[in-house]
Protein backbone atom coordinates (compact mmCIF):
# COMPACT_ATOMS: atom_id res chain seq x y z
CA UNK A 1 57.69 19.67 138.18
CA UNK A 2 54.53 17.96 137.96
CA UNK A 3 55.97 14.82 138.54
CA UNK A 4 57.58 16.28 141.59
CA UNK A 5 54.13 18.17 142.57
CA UNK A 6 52.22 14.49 142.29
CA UNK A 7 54.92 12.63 144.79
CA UNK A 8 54.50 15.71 147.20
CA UNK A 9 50.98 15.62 147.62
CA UNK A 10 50.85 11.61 147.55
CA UNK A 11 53.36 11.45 150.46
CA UNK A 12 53.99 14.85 152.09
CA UNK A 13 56.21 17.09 152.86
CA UNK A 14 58.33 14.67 155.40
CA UNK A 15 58.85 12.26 152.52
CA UNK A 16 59.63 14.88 149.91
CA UNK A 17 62.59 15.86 151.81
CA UNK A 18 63.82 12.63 153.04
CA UNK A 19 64.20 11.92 149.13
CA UNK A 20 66.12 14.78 148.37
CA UNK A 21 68.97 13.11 150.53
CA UNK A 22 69.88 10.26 147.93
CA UNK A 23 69.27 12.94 145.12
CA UNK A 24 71.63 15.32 146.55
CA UNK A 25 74.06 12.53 147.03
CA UNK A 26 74.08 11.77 143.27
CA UNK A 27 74.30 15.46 142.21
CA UNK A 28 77.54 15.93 144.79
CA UNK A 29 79.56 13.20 143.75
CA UNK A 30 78.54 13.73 139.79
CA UNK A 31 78.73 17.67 140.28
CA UNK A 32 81.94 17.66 138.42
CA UNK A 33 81.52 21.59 138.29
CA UNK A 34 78.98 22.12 141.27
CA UNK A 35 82.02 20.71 143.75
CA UNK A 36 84.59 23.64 143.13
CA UNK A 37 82.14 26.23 142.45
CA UNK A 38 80.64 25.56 146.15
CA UNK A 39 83.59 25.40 147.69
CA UNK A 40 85.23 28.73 146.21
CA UNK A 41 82.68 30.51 147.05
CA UNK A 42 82.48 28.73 151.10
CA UNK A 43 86.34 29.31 150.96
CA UNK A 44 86.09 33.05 150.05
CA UNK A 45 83.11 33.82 152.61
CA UNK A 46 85.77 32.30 155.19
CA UNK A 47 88.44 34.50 154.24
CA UNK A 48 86.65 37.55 155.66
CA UNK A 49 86.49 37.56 159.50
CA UNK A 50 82.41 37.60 159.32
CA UNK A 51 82.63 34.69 156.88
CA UNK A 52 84.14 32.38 159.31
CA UNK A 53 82.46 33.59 162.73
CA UNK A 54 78.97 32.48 160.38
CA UNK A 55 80.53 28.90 159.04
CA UNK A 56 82.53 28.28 162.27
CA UNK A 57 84.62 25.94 160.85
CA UNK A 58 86.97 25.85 157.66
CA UNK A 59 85.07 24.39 154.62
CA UNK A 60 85.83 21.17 153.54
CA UNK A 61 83.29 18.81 151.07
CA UNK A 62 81.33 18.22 154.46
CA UNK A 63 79.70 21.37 153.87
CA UNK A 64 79.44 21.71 150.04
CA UNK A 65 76.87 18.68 150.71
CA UNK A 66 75.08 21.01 153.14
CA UNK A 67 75.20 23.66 150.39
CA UNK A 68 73.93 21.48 147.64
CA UNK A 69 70.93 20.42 149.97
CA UNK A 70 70.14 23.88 151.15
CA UNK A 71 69.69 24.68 147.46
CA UNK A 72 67.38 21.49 146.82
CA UNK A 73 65.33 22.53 150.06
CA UNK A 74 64.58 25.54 147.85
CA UNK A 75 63.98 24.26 145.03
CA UNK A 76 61.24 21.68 146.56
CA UNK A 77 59.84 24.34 148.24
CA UNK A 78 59.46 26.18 145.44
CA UNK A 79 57.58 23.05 143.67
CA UNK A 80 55.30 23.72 146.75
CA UNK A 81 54.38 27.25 146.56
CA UNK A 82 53.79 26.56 142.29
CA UNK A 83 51.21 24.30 143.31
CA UNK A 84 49.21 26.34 145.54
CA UNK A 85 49.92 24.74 148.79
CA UNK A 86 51.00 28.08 150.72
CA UNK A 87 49.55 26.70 153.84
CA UNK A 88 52.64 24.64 153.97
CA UNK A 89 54.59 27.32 154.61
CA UNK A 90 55.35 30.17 157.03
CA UNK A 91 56.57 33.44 155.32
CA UNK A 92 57.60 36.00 157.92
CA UNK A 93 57.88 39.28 156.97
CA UNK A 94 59.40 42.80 158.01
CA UNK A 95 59.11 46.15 156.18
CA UNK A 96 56.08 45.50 154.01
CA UNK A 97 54.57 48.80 155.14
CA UNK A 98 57.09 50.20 151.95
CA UNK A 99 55.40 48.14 149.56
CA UNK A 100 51.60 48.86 151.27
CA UNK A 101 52.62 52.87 151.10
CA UNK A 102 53.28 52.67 147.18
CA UNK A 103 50.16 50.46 146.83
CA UNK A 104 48.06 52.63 148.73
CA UNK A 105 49.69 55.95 146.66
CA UNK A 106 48.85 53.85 143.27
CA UNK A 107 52.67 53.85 142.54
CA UNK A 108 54.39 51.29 141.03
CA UNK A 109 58.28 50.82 141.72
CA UNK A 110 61.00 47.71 140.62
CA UNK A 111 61.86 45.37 143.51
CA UNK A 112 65.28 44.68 143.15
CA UNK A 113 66.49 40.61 144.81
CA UNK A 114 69.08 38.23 144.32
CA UNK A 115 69.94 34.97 144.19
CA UNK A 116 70.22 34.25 147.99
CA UNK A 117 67.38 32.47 149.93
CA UNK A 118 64.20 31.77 147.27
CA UNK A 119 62.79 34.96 144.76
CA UNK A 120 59.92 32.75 144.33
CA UNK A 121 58.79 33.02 148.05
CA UNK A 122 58.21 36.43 147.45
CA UNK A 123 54.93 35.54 145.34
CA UNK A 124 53.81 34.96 148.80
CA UNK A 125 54.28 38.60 149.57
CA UNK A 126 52.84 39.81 146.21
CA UNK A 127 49.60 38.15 146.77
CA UNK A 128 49.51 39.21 150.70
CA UNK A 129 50.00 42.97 149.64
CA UNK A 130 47.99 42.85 146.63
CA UNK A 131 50.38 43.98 144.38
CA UNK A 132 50.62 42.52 140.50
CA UNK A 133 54.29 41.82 139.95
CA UNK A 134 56.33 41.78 136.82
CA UNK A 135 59.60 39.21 137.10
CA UNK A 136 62.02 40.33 134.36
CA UNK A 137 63.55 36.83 132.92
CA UNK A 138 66.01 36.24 130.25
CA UNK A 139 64.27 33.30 128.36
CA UNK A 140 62.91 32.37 125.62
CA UNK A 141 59.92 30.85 127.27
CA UNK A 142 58.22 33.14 128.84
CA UNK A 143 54.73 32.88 127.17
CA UNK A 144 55.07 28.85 128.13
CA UNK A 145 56.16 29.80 131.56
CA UNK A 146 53.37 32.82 131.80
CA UNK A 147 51.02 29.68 130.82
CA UNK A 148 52.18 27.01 133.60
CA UNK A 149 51.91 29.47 136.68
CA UNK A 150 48.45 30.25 135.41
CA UNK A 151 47.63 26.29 134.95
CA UNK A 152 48.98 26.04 138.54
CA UNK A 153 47.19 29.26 139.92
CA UNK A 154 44.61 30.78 138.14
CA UNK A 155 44.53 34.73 138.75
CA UNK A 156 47.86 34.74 140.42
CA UNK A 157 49.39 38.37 139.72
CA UNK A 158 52.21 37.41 138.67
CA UNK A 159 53.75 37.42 134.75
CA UNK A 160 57.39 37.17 133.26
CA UNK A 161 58.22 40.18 131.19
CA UNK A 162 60.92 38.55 128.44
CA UNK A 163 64.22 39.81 128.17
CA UNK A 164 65.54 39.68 124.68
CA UNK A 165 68.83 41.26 123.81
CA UNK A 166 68.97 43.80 121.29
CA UNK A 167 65.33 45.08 121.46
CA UNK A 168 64.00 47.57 123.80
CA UNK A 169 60.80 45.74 124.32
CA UNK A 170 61.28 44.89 127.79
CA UNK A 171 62.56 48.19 128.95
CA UNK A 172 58.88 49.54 127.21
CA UNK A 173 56.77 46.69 129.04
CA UNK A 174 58.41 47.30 132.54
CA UNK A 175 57.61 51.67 131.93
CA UNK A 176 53.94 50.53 131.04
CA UNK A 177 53.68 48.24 134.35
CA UNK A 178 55.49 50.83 136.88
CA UNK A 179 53.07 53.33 135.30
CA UNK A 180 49.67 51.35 136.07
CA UNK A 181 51.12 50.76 139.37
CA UNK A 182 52.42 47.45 139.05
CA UNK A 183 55.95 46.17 140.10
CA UNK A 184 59.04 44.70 138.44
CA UNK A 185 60.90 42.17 139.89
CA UNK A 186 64.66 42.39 138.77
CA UNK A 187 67.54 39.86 139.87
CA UNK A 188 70.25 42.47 140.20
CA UNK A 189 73.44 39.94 140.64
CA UNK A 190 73.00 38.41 137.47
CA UNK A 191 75.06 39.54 134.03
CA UNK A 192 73.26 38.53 131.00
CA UNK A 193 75.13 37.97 127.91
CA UNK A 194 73.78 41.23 125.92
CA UNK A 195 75.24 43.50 129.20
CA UNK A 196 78.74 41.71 129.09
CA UNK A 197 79.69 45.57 128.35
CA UNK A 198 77.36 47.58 130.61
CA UNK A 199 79.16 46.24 134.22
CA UNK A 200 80.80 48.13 137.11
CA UNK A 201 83.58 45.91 139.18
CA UNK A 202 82.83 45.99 142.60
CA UNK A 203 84.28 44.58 146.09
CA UNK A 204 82.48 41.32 147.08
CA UNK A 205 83.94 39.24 150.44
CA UNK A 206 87.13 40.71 149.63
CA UNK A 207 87.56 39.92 145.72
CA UNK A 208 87.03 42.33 142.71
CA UNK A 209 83.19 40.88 140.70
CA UNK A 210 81.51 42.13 138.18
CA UNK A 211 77.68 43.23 138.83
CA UNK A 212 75.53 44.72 135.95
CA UNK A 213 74.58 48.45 135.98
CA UNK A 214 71.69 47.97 133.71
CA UNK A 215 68.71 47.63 137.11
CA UNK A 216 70.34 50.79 138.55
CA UNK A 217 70.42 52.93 135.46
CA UNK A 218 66.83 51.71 134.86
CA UNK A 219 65.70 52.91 138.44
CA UNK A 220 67.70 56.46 137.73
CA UNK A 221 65.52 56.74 133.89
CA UNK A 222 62.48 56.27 135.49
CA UNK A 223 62.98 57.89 138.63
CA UNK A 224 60.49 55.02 140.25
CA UNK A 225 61.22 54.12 143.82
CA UNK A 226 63.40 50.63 144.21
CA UNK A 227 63.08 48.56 146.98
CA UNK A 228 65.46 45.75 147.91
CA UNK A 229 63.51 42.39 148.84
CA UNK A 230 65.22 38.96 150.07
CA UNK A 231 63.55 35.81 151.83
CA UNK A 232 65.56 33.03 153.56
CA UNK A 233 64.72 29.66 154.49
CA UNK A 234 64.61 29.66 158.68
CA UNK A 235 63.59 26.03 159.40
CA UNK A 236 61.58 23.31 157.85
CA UNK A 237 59.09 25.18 155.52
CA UNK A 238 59.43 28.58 157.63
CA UNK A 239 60.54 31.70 156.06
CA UNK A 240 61.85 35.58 156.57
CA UNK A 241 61.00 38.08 153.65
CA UNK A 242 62.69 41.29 154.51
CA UNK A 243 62.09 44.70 152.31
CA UNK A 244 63.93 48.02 152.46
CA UNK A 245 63.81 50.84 150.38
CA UNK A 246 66.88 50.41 148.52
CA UNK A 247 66.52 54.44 146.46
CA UNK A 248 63.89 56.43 146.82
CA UNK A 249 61.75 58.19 144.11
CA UNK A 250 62.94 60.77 141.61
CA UNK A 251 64.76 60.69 137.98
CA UNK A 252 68.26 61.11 137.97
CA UNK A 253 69.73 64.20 135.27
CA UNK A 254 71.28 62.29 132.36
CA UNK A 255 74.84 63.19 133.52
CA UNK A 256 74.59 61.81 136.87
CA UNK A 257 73.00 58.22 136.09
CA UNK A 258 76.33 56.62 135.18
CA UNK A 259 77.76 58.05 138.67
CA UNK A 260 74.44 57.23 140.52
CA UNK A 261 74.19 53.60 138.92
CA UNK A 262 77.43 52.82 140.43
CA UNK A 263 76.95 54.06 144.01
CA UNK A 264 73.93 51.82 143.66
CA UNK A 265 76.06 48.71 142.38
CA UNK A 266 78.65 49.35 145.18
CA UNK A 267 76.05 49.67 148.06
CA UNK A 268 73.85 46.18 146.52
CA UNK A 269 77.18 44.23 146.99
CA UNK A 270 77.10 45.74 150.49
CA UNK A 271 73.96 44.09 151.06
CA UNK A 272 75.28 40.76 149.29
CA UNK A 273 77.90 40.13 151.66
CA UNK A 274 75.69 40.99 154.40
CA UNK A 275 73.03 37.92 152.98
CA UNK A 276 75.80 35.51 152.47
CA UNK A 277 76.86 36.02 155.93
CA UNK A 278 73.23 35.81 157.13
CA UNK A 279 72.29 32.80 155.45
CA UNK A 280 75.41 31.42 154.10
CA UNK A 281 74.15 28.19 152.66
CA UNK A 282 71.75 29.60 150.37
């Protein structure tokens, strides 16, 4: 990364993404398991009739190749925004007056994203609201990571709570921050191994998947408000954050949070299919 940060400011943005072409190339014919993986996923988005009015045309390795770049385009601009150089880019945003309301009230809440467009632009919107956020990660390196964003930004309010499987220290840590008014940032399409168990199956562009309840019952045990965030790439460093309050405030009874967890799985792979159509390539 700091290899990649040193070429960037040396020769600019231009020439950054000029050499992602040959770099893409070599990860699309190597991509053994990238290859099919893209182009299950294009093919399934073009099963459904919204799928193909947004790619236009049947997928064929043509547009894996746009895929793979789309996802390095992220990726560099990611490099970017780690080392400070926001100026670069343009983060439009709609709804923020959610995440201003819960600020103003003192209230913390979990933000609930995905893996479509870039999580990490959304730092951008943390430090524009003022808000200290919390990004739940399952690694083992999160007091290594917790060190490199603060060698790359000193101050910036942002931390990595650690997910470890089989302790409840995490679920303790992200109570403590929603109580001082601080936000957790939880990747809600992503089964960890330790929650293999603790799924719901759900309709996604027309195939059964399995999505984790665990962010849902969280939000229904601490009856903290959740708000869905997303931000897509829209052109050459230029991007759209968009947040909506996903459920509102208030603890769900102990017998409902199964039930309520579920609606709340169902209704996120709503909003899935809706982003894939949206921005497709990312």
């Amino acid at each position: 990364l700091f290899i990649l940060r040193a070429f960037y400011r040396t020769f600019g943005r231009r020439a950054s993404v000029a050499l992602l072409r040959p770099i893409v190339a070599y990860f699309f014919v190597t991509g053994r398991a990238s290859r099919p993986a893209s182009l299950d996923y294009l093919r399934t988005l073009w099963s459904t009739p919204r799928g193909r009015e947004a790619l236009g045309e049947a997928p064929g390795l043509r547009h894996v190749f746009r895929h793979l770049h789309s996802f390095a385009e992220n990726l560099l601009d990611r490099m970017i925004l780690w080392s400070g150089d926001e100026d670069s880019i343009t983060i439009s945003d709609h709804g923020r007056e959610h995440l201003e309301a819960l600020v103003r009230a003192g209230r913390g809440g979990i933000l609930l994203s995905s893996h479509i467009g870039s999580f990490d632009m959304l730092r951008a919107l943390s430090a524009q609201t003022g808000i200290k956020l919390n990004v739940l990660m399952f690694t083992r390196h999160a007091v290594r990571i917790n060190s490199f964003f603060e060698r790359l930004q000193s101050g910036r309010n942002l931390r990595l709570i650690r997910f470890e499987p089989g302790t409840l220290d995490a679920a303790f840590e992200m109570r403590a921050a929603i109580a001082r008014g601080e936000f957790v940032g939880i990747l809600g399409d992503r089964v960890w191994p330790s929650e293999q168990d603790r799924t719901a199956e759900v309709s996604f562009l027309g195939r059964p998947a399995r999505l984790p309840l665990g962010p849902f019952l969280l939000q229904g045990v601490l009856g903290c408000a959740m708000l869905y965030t997303s931000c897509v790439r829209t052109g050459p460093g230029r991007y759209t954050a968009t947040t909506r309050v996903f459920a509102p405030e208030g603890a769900v009874p102990r017998a409902d949070r199964e039930k309520h967890a579920e609606q709340l799985v169902q209704k996120f792979a709503g909003i899935l299919e809706d982003g894939c159509v949206e921005a497709p390539y990312q």
